[in-house]
Protein backbone atom coordinates (compact mmCIF):
# COMPACT_ATOMS: atom_id res chain seq x y z
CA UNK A 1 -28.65 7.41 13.64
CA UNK A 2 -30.26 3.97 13.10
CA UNK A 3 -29.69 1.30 15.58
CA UNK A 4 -29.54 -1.76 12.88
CA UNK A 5 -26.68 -2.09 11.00
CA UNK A 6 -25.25 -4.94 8.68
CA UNK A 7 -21.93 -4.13 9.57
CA UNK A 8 -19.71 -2.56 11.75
CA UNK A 9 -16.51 -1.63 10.29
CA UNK A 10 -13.80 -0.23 12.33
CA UNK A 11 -10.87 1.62 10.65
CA UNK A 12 -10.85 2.85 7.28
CA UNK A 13 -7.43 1.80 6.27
CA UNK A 14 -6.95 -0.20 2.80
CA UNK A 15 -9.16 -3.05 4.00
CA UNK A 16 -11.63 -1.30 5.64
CA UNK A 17 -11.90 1.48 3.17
CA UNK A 18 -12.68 -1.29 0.36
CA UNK A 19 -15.06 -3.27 2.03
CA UNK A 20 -16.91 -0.17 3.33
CA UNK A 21 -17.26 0.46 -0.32
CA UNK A 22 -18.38 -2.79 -1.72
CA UNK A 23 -20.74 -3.16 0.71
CA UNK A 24 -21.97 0.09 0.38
CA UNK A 25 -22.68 -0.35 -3.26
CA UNK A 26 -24.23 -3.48 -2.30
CA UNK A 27 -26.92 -1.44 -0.25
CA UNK A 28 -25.80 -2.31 3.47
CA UNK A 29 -26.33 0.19 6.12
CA UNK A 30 -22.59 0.56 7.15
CA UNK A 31 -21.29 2.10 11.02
CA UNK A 32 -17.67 2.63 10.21
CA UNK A 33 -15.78 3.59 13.33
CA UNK A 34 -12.55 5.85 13.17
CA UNK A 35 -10.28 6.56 16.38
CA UNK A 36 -9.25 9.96 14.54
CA UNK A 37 -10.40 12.70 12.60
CA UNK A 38 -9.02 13.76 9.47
CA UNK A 39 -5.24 14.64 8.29
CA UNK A 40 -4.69 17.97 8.23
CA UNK A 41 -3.99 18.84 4.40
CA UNK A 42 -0.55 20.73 4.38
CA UNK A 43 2.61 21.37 2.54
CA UNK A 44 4.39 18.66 5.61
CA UNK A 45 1.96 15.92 3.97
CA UNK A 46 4.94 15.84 1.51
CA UNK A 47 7.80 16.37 3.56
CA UNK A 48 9.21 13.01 4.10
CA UNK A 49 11.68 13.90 7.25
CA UNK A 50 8.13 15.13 8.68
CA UNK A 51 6.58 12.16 7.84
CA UNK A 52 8.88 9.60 8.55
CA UNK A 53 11.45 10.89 11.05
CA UNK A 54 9.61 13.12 12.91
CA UNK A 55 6.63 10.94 13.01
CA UNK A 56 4.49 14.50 12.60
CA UNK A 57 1.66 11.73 11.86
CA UNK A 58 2.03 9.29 14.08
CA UNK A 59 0.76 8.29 17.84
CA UNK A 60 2.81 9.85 20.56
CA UNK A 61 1.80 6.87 22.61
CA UNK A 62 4.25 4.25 23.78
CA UNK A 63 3.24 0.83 23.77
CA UNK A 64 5.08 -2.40 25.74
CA UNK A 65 6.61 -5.18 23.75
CA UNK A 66 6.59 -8.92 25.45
CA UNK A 67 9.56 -7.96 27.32
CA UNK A 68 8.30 -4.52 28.58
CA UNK A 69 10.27 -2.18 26.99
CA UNK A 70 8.81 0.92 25.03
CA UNK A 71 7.48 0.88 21.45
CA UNK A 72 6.68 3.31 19.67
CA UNK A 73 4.01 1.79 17.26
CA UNK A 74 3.99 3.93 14.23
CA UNK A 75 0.71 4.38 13.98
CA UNK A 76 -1.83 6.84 12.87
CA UNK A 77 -5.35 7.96 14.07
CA UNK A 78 -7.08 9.09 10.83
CA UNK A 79 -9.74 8.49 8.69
CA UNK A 80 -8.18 6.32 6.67
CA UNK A 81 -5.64 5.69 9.12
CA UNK A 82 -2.08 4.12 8.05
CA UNK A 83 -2.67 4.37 4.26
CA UNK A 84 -2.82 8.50 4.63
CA UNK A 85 1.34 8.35 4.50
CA UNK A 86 1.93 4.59 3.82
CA UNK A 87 3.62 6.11 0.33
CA UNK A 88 1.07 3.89 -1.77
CA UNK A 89 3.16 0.53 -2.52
CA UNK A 90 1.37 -1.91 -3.40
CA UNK A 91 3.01 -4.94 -3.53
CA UNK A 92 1.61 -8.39 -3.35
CA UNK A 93 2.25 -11.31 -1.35
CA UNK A 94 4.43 -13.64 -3.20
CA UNK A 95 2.66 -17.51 -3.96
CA UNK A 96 5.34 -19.00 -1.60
CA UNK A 97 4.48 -16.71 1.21
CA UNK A 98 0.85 -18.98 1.44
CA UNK A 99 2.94 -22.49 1.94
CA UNK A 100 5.42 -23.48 4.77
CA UNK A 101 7.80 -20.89 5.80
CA UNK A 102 11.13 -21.81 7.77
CA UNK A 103 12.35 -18.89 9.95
CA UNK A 104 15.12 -18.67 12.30
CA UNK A 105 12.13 -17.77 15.25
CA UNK A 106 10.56 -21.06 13.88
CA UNK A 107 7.56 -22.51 10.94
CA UNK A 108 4.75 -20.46 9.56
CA UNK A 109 2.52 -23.20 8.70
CA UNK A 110 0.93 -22.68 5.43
CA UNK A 111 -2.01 -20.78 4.46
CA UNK A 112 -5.43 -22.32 4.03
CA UNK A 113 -5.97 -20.79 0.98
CA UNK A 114 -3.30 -20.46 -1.80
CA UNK A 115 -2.07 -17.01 -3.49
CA UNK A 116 -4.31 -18.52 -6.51
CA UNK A 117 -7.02 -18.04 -4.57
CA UNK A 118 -6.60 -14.37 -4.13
CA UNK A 119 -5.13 -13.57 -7.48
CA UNK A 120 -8.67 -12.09 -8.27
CA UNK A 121 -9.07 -10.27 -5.69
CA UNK A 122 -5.29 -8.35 -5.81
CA UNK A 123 -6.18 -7.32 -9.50
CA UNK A 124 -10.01 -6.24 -8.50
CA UNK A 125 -7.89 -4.33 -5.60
CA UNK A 126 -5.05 -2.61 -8.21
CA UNK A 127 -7.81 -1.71 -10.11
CA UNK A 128 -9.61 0.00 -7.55
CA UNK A 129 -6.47 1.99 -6.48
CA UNK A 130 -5.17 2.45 -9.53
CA UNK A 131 -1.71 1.05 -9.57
CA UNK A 132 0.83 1.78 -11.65
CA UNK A 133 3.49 -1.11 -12.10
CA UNK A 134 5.01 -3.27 -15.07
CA UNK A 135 5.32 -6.93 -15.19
CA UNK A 136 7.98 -9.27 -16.43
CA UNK A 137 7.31 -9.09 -20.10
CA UNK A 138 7.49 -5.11 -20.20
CA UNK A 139 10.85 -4.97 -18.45
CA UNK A 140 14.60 -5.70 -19.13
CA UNK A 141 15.05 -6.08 -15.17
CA UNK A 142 11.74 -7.80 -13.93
CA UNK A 143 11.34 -8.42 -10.04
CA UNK A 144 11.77 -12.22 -10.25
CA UNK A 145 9.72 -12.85 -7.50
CA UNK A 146 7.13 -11.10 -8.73
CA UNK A 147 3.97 -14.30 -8.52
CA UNK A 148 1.68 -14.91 -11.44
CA UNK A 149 -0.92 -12.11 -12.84
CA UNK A 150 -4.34 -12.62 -14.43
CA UNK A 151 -3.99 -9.13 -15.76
CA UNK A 152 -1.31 -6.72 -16.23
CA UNK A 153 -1.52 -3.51 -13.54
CA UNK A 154 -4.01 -1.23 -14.92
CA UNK A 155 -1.62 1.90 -15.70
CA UNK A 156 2.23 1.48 -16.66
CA UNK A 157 5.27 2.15 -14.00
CA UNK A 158 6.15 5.52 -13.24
CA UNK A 159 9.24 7.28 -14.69
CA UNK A 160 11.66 7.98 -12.91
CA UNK A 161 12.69 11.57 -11.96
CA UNK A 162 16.09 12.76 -12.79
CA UNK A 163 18.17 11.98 -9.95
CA UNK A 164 16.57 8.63 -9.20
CA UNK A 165 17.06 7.70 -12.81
CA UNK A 166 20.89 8.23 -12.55
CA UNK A 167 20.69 6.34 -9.29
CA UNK A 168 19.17 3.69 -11.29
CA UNK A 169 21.52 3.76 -14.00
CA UNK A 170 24.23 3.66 -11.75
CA UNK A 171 23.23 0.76 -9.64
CA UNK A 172 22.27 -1.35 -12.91
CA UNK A 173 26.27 -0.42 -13.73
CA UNK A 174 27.62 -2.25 -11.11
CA UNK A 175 25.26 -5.50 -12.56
CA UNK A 176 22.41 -5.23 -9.68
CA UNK A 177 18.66 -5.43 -10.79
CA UNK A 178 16.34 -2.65 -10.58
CA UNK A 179 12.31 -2.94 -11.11
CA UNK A 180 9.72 -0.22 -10.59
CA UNK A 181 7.52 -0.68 -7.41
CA UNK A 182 3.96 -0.83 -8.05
CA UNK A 183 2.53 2.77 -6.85
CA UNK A 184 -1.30 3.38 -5.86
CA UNK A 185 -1.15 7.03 -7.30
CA UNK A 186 -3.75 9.32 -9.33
CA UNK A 187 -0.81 10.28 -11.40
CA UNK A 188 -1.74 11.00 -15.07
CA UNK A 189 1.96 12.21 -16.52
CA UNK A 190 0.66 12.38 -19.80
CA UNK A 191 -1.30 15.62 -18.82
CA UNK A 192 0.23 17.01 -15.44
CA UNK A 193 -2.69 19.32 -15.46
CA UNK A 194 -5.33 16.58 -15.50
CA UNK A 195 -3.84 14.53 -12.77
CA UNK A 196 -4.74 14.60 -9.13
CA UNK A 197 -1.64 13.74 -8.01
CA UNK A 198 0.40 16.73 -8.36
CA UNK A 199 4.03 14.47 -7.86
CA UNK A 200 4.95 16.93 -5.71
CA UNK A 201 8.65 18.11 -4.51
């Protein structure tokens, strides 16, 4: 192994992932460090009571909070760490999340840098992972809170399978607003066969 390196990344999560590959394609010599090895590829990948309940994924470790009581931190040790069974949302901040938040714990004073500033850089980012999504203009129930786009997401919103659309259509009934979230997924459902995501069970 060399012992020069332009950078040192450590974890391979979202962030790290992307900058390891920008700066890769830039030419750097990269050391990326990872606590873990890789996720085991198997049929519980999908099984969200695994997943999420079980924590099959996560840490057993127990952490302290300020007051000394347990945590479990709900964490993962893999390459790629958190974003192996984050379920690919990929929201963005909203613009007023940058300013002056009041919270009942206190202020979060605001940002130096304004959700203009990294409009760019979220559309560079859903184009790099693909997202799937829909924006006010291509919906009858937009997410109002939804902050300005340069672009529209670079593949259109998921349907919905056929229980969660009668959920849908049930919870529009009683007049509450529904909008699809914007999924990081390989999905092609105009040819299943194509697609590397396999929308599984």
């Amino acid at each position: 192994m060399p012992d020069q390196y332009d950078a040192i990344i450590i974890g391979t999560g979202a962030g790290g992932g992307t900058l390891a590959l920008h700066l890769a394609e830039a030419g750097k010599r990269i050391l990326i460090l990872e606590r873990g090895g890789f996720l085991p590829q198997e049929k519980l990948n999908w099984d969200t009571s695994a997943v999420f309940l079980d924590n099959r994924y996560h840490t057993k470790e127990v952490w302290q909070d300020m007051d000394g009581n347990d945590l479990h931190p709900g964490t993962g040790y893999w390459v790629g760490g958190n974003t192996k069974v984050y379920g690919a949302a990929m929201f963005r901040l909203r613009a007023e999340d940058f300013g002056v938040l009041r919270h009942k714990g206190g202020i979060s004073p605001a940002w130096p840098l304004s959700y203009a500033d990294f409009e760019p850089y979220y559309t560079r980012a859903e184009e790099l992972f693909c997202v799937h999504g829909a924006l006010h203009a291509d919906l009858t129930s937009p997410d109002t809170t939804e902050p300005f786009h340069s672009k529209a997401y670079p593949f259109p919103a998921f349907s919905n399978e056929p229980r969660m659309q009668a959920i849908e259509d049930d919870v529009r009934a009683l007049g509450y607003h529904t909008f699809p979230v914007p999924l990081a997924l390989k999905l092609n459902e105009a040819n299943r066969v194509e697609s590397e995501c396999i929308r599984c069970d």
